[in-house]
Protein backbone atom coordinates (compact mmCIF):
# COMPACT_ATOMS: atom_id res chain seq x y z
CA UNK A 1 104.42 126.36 113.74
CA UNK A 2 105.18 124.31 110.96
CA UNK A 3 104.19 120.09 110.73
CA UNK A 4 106.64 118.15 111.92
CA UNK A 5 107.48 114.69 113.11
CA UNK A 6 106.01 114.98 116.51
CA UNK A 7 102.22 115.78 114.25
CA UNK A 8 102.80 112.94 112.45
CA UNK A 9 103.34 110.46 115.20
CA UNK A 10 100.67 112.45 117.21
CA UNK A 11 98.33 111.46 114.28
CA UNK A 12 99.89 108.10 114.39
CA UNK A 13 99.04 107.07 117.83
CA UNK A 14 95.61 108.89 117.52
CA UNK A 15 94.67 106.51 114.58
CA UNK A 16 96.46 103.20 115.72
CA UNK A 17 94.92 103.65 118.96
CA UNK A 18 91.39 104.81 118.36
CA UNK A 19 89.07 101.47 117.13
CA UNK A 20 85.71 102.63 115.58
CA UNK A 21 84.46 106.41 117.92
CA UNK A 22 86.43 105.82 121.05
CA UNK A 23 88.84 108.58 122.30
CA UNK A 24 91.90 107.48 123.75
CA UNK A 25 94.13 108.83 126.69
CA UNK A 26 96.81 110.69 126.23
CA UNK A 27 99.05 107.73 127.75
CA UNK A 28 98.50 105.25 125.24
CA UNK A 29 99.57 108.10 122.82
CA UNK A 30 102.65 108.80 124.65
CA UNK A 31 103.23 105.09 124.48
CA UNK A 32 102.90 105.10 120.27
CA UNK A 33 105.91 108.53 120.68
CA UNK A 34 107.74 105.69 122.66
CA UNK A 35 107.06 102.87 120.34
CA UNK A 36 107.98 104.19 117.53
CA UNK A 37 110.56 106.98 118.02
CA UNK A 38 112.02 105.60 121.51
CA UNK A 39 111.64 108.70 122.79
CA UNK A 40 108.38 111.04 124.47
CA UNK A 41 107.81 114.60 123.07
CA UNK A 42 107.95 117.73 125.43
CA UNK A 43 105.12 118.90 126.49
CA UNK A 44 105.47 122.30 124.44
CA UNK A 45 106.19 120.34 121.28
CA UNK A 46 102.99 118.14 122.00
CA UNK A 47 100.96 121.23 122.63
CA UNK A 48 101.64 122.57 119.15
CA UNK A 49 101.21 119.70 117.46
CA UNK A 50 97.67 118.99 119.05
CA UNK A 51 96.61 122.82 118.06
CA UNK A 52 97.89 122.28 114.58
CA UNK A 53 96.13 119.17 113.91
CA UNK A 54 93.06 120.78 115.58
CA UNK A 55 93.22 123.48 113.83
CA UNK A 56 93.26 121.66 110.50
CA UNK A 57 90.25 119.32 111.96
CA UNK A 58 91.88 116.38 111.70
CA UNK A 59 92.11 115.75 115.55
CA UNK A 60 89.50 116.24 118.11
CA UNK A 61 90.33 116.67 122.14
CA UNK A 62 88.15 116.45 124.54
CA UNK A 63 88.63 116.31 128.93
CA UNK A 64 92.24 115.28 127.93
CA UNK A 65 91.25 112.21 125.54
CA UNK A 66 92.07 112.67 121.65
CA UNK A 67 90.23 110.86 118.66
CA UNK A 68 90.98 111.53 114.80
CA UNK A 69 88.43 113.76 113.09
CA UNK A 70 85.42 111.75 110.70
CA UNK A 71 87.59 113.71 107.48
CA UNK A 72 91.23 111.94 108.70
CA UNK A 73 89.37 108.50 109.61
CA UNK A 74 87.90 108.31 106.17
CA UNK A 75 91.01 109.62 104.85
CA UNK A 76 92.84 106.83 106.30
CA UNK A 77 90.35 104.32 105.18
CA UNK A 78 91.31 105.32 101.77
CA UNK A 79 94.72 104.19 101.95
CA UNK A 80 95.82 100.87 101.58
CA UNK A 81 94.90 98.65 104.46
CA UNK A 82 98.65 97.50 105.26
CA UNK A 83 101.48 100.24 105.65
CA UNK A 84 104.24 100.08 107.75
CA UNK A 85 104.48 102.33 110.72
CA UNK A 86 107.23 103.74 108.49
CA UNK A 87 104.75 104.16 105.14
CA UNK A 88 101.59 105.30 106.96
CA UNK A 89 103.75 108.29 108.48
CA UNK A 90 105.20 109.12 105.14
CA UNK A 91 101.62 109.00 104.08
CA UNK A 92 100.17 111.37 106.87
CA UNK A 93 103.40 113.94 106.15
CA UNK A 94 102.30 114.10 102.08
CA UNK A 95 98.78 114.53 103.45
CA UNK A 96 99.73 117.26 105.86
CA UNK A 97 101.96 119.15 103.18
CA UNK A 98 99.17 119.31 101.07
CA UNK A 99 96.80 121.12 103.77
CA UNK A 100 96.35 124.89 103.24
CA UNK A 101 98.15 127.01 105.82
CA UNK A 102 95.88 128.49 108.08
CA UNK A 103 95.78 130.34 111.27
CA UNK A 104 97.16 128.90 114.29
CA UNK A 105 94.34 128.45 117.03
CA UNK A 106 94.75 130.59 120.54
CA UNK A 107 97.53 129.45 122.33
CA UNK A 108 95.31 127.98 124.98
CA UNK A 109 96.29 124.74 126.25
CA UNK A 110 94.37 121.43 124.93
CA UNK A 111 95.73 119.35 127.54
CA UNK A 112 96.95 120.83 130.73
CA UNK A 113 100.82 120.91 131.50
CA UNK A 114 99.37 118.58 134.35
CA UNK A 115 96.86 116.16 132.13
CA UNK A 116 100.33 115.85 130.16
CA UNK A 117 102.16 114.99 133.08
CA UNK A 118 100.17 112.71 134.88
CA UNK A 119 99.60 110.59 131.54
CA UNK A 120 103.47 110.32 131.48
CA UNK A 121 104.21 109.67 134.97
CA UNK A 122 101.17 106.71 134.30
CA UNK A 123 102.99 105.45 131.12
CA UNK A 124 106.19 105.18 132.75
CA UNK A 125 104.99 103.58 135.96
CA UNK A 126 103.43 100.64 133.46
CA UNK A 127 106.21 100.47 131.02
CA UNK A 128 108.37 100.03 134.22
């Protein structure tokens, strides 16, 4: 799989989301997709961006919480303080088109079909 949009807002919500070491659930991610793209990715097209960005160590996943890597939070800290939502993700895509290709990691699942699930069925239920 290739980077796409669905990394970059992955990244997105990990960073806006994630204040100093804390992971974050996957429902307040779900909530950035929402925010920003009004829509929520599938669960397929969330699994392969999660095992590209892990793969590339700039995500880390853990009991179905996510947190940016030390290398993409300094890497962040080196860009201007104030981006748009729109600037930052042009920012993260020239970043990620610059990463070498490497192998994909196993096809194992990060977070379960039902750790996905659950943390949308909980983001709906508040947004409703």
């Amino acid at each position: 799989m290739a980077m796409n949009y669905t990394t970059v807002l992955l990244l997105q919500g990990i960073l806006h989301y994630s204040p100093g070491k804390e992971e974050i659930p996957l429902q307040q991610v779900l909530g950035f997709f929402d925010y920003v793209n009004h829509s929520l990715p599938s669960y397929q097209e969330f699994k392969e961006s999660m095992q590209w960005a892990v793969a590339r160590e700039l995500i880390e996943v853990r009991k179905g919480r996510l947190k940016p890597s030390a290398n993409f939070k300094v890497w962040r800290e080196s860009r201007p303080r104030q981006l748009s939502i729109q600037r930052e993700g042009d920012e993260i895509a020239q970043l990620l088109a610059l990463l070498p290709k490497q192998e994909e990691i196993a096809a194992h699942a990060l977070v379960t079909e039902s750790e996905f699930d659950d943390a949308l069925a909980a983001y709906l239920r508040k947004k409703a």
